[in-house]
N, C-alpha and C. Protein backbone atom coordinates (compact mmCIF):
# COMPACT_ATOMS: atom_id res chain seq x y z
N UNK A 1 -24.70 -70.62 45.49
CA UNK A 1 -23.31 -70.97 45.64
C UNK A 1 -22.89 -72.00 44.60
N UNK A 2 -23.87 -72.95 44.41
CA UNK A 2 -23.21 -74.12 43.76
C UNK A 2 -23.68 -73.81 42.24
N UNK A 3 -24.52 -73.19 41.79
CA UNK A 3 -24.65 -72.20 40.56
C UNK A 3 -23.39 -71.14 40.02
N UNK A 4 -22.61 -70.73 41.16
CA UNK A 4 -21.53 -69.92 41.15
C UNK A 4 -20.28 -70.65 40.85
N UNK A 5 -20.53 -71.73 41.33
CA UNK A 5 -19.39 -72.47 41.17
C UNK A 5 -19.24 -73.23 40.02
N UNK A 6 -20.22 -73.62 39.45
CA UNK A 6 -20.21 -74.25 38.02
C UNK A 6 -19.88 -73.49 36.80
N UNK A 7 -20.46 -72.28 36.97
CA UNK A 7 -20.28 -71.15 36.23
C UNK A 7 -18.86 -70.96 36.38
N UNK A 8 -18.14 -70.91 37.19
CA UNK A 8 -16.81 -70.54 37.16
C UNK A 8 -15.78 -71.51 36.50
N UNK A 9 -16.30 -72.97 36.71
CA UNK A 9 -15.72 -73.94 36.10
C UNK A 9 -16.15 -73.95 34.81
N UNK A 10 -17.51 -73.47 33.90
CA UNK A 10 -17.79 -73.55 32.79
C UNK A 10 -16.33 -72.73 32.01
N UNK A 11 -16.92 -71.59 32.53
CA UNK A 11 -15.71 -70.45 32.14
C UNK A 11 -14.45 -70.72 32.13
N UNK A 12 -13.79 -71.12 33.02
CA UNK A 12 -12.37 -71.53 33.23
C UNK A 12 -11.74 -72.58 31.64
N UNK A 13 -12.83 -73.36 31.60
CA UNK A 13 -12.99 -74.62 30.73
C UNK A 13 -12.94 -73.98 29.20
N UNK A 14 -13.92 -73.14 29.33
CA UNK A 14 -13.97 -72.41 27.76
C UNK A 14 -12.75 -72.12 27.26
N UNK A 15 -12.26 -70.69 28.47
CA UNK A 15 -10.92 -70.08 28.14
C UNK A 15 -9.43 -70.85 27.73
N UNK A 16 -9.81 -71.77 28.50
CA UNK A 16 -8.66 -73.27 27.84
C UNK A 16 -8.68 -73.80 26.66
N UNK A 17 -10.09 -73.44 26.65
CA UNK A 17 -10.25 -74.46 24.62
C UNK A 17 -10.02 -73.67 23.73
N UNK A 18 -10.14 -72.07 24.27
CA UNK A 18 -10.13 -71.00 23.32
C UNK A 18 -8.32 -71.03 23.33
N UNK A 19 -7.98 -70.85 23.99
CA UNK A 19 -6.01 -70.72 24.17
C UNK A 19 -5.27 -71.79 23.09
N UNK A 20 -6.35 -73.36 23.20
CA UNK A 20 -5.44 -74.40 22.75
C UNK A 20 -5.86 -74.20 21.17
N UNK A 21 -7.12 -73.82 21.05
CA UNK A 21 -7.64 -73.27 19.52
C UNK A 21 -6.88 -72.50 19.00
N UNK A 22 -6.22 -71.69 19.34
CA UNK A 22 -5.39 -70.60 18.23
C UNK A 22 -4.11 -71.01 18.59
N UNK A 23 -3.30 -70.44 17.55
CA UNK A 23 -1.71 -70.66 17.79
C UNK A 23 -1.15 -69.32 17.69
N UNK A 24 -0.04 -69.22 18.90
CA UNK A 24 0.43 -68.29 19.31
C UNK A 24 1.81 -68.09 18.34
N UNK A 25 2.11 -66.93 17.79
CA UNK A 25 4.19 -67.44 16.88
C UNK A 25 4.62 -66.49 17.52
N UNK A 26 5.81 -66.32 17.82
CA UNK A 26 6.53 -65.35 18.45
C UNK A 26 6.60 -64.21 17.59
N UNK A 27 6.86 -63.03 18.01
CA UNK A 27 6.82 -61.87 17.43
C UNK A 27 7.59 -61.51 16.15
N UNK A 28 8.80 -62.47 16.44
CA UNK A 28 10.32 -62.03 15.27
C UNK A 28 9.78 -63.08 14.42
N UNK A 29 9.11 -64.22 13.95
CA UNK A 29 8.84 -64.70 12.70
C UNK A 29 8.24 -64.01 11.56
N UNK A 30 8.82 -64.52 10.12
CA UNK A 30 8.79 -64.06 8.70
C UNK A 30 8.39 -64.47 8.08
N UNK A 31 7.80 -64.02 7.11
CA UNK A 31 6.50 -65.24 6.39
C UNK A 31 7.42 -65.01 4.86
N UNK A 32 6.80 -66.32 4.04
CA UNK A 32 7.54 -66.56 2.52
C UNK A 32 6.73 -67.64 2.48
N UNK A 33 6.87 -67.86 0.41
CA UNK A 33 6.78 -69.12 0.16
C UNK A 33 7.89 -70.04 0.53
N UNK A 34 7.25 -70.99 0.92
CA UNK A 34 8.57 -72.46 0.94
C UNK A 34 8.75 -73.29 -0.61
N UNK A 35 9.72 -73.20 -0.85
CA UNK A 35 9.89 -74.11 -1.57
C UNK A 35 10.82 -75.47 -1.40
N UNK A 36 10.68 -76.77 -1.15
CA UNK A 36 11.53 -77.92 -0.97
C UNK A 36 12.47 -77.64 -2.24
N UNK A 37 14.16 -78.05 -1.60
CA UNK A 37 15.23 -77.63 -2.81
C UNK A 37 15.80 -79.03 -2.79
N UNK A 38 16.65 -79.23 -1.96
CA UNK A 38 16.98 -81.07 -1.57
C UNK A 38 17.36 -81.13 -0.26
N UNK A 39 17.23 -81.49 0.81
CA UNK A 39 17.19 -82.25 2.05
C UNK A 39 18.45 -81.86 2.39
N UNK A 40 19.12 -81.36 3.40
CA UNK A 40 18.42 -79.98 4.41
C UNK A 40 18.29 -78.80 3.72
N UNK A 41 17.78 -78.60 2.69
CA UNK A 41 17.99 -77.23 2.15
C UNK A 41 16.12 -77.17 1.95
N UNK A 42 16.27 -75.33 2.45
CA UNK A 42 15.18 -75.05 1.52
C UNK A 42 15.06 -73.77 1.01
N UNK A 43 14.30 -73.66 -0.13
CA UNK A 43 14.27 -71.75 -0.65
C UNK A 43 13.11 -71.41 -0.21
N UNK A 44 13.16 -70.38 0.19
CA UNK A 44 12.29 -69.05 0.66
C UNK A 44 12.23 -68.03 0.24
N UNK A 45 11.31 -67.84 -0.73
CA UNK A 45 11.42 -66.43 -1.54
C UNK A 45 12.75 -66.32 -2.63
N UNK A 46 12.97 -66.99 -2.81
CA UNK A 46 14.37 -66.96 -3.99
C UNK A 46 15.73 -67.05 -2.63
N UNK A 47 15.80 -67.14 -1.42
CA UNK A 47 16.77 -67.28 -1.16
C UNK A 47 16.90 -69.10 -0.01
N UNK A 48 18.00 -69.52 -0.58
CA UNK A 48 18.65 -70.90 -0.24
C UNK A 48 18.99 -70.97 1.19
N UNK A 49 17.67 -71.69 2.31
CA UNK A 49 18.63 -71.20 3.50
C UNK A 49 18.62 -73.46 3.86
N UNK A 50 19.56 -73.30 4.90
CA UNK A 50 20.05 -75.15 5.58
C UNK A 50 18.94 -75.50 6.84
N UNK A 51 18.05 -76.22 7.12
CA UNK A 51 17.40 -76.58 8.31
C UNK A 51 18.89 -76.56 9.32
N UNK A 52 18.42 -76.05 10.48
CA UNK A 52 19.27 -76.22 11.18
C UNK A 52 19.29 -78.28 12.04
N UNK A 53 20.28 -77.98 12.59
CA UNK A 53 20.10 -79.39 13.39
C UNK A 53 18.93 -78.95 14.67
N UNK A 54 18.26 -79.78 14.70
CA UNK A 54 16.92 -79.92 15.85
C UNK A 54 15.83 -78.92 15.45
N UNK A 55 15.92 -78.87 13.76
CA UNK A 55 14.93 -77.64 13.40
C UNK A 55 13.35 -78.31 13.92
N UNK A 56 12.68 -77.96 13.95
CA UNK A 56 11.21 -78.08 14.38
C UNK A 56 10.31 -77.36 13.02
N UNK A 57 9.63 -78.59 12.61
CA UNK A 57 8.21 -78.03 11.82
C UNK A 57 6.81 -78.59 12.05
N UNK A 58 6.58 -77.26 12.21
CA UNK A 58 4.61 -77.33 12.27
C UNK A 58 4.24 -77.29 11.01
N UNK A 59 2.70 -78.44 11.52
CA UNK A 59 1.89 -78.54 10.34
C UNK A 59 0.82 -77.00 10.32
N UNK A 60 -0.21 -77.28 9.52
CA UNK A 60 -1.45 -76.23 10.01
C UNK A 60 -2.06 -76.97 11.62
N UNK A 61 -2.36 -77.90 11.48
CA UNK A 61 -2.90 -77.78 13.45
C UNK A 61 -1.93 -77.86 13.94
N UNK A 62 -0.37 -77.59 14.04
CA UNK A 62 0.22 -77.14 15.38
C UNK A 62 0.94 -78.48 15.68
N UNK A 63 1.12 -79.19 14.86
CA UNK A 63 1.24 -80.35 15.10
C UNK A 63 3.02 -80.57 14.32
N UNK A 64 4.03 -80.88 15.40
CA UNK A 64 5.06 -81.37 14.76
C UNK A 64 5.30 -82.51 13.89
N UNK A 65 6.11 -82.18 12.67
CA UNK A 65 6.50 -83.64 11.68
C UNK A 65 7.60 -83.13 10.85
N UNK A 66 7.93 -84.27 10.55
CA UNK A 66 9.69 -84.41 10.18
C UNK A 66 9.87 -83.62 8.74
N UNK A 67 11.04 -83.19 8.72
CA UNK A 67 11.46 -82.36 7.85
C UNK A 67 11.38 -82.57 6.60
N UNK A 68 11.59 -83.92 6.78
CA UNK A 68 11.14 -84.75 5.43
C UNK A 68 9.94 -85.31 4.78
N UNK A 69 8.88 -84.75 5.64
CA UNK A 69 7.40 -84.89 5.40
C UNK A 69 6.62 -83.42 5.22
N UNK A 70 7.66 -81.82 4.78
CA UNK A 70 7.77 -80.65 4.18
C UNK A 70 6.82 -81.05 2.74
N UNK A 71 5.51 -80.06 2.78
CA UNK A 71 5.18 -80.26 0.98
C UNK A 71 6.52 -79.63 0.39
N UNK A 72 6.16 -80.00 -1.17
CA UNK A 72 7.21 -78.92 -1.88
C UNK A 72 6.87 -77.60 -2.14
N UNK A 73 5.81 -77.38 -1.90
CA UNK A 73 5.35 -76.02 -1.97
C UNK A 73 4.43 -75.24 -0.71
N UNK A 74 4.73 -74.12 -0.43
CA UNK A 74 3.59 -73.79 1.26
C UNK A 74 4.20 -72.36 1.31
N UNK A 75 2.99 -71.68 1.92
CA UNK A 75 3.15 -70.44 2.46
C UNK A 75 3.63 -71.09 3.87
N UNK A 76 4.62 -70.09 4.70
CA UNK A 76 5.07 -70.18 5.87
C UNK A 76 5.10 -69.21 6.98
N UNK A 77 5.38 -69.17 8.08
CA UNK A 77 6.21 -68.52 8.82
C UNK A 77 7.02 -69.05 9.27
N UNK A 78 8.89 -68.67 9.51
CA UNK A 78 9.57 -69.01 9.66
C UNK A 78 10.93 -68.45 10.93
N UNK A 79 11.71 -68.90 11.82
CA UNK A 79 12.63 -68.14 12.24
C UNK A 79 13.92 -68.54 11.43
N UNK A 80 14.71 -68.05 12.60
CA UNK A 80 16.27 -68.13 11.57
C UNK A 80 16.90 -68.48 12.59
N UNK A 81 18.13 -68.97 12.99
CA UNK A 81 18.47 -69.12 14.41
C UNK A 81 19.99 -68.14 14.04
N UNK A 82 21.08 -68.04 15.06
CA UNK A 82 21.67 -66.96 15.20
C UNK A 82 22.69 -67.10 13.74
N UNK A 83 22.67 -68.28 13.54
CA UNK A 83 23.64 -68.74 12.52
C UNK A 83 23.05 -68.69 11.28
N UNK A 84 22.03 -68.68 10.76
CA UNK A 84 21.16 -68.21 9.53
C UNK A 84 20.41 -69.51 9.04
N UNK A 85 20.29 -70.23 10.13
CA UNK A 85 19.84 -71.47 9.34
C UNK A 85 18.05 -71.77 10.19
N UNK A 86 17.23 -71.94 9.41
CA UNK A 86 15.81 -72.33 9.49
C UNK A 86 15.64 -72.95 10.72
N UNK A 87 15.20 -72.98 11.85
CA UNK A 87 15.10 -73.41 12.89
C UNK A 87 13.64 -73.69 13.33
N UNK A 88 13.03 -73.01 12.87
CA UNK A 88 11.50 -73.34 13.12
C UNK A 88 10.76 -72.99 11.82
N UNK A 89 9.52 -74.24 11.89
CA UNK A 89 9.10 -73.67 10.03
C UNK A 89 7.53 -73.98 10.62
N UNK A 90 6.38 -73.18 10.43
CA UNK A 90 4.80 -73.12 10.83
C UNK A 90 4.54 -73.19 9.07
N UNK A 91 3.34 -74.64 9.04
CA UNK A 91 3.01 -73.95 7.36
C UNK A 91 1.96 -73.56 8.06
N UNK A 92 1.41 -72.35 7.24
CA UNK A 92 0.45 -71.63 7.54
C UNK A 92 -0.86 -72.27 6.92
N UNK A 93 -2.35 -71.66 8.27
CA UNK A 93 -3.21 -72.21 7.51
C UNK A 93 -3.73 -71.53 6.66
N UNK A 94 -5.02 -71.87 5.75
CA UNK A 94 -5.69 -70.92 5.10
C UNK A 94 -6.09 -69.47 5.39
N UNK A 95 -6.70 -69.17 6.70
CA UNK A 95 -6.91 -68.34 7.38
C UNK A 95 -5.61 -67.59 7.38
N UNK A 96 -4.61 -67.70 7.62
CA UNK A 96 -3.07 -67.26 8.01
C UNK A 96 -2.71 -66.97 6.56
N UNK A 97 -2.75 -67.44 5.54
CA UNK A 97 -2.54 -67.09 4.27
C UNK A 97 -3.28 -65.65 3.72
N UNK A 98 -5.03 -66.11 3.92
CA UNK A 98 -5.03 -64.99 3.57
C UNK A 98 -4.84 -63.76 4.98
N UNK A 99 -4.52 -63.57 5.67
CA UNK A 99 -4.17 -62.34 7.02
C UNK A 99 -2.59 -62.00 6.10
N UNK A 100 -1.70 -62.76 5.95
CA UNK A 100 0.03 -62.73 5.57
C UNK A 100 0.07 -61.79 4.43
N UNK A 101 -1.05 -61.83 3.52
CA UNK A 101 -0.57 -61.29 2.36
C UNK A 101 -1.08 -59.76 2.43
């Protein structure tokens, strides 16, 4: 019993570290280079799009930071929000770079 029960808690424990280990993106994100243009702006693939207000960017671990701490250069995935403006920006990691291309 108490062999059964540890085992179940081992397991439980794993599957949690494995979930928080990968990052999940929603289905409708688009991948491009980023390029920094000037503050709120950025290009993506040759086209000029505005951070939206309350845009959100991930680093590679998943980790939010300010818009203004963007390299000038990064592969991405990106959304758009209904109005055309950048709303969420993931730089991608190595691994994700090479899968994107």
């Amino acid at each position: 019993m108490f062999k059964s029960l540890l085992m179940l808690i081992l397991i439980s424990v794993a599957s949690i570290q494995l979930a928080v280990a990968g990052r999940i993106l929603p289905q409708d994100v688009k991948s491009g280079m980023m390029r920094a243009v000037e503050y709120p702006q950025v290009n993506v693939d040759g086209t000029v799009y505005k951070l939206s207000p309350g845009s959100r960017v991930f680093d590679q671990n998943n980790r939010t930071i300010l818009p203004g701490s963007l390299p000038q250069t990064a592969r991405i995935f990106y959304q758009l929000n209904p109005q055309g403006e950048l709303s969420k920006i993931w730089i991608m990691t190595p691994d994700e770079e090479v899968s994107s291309k």
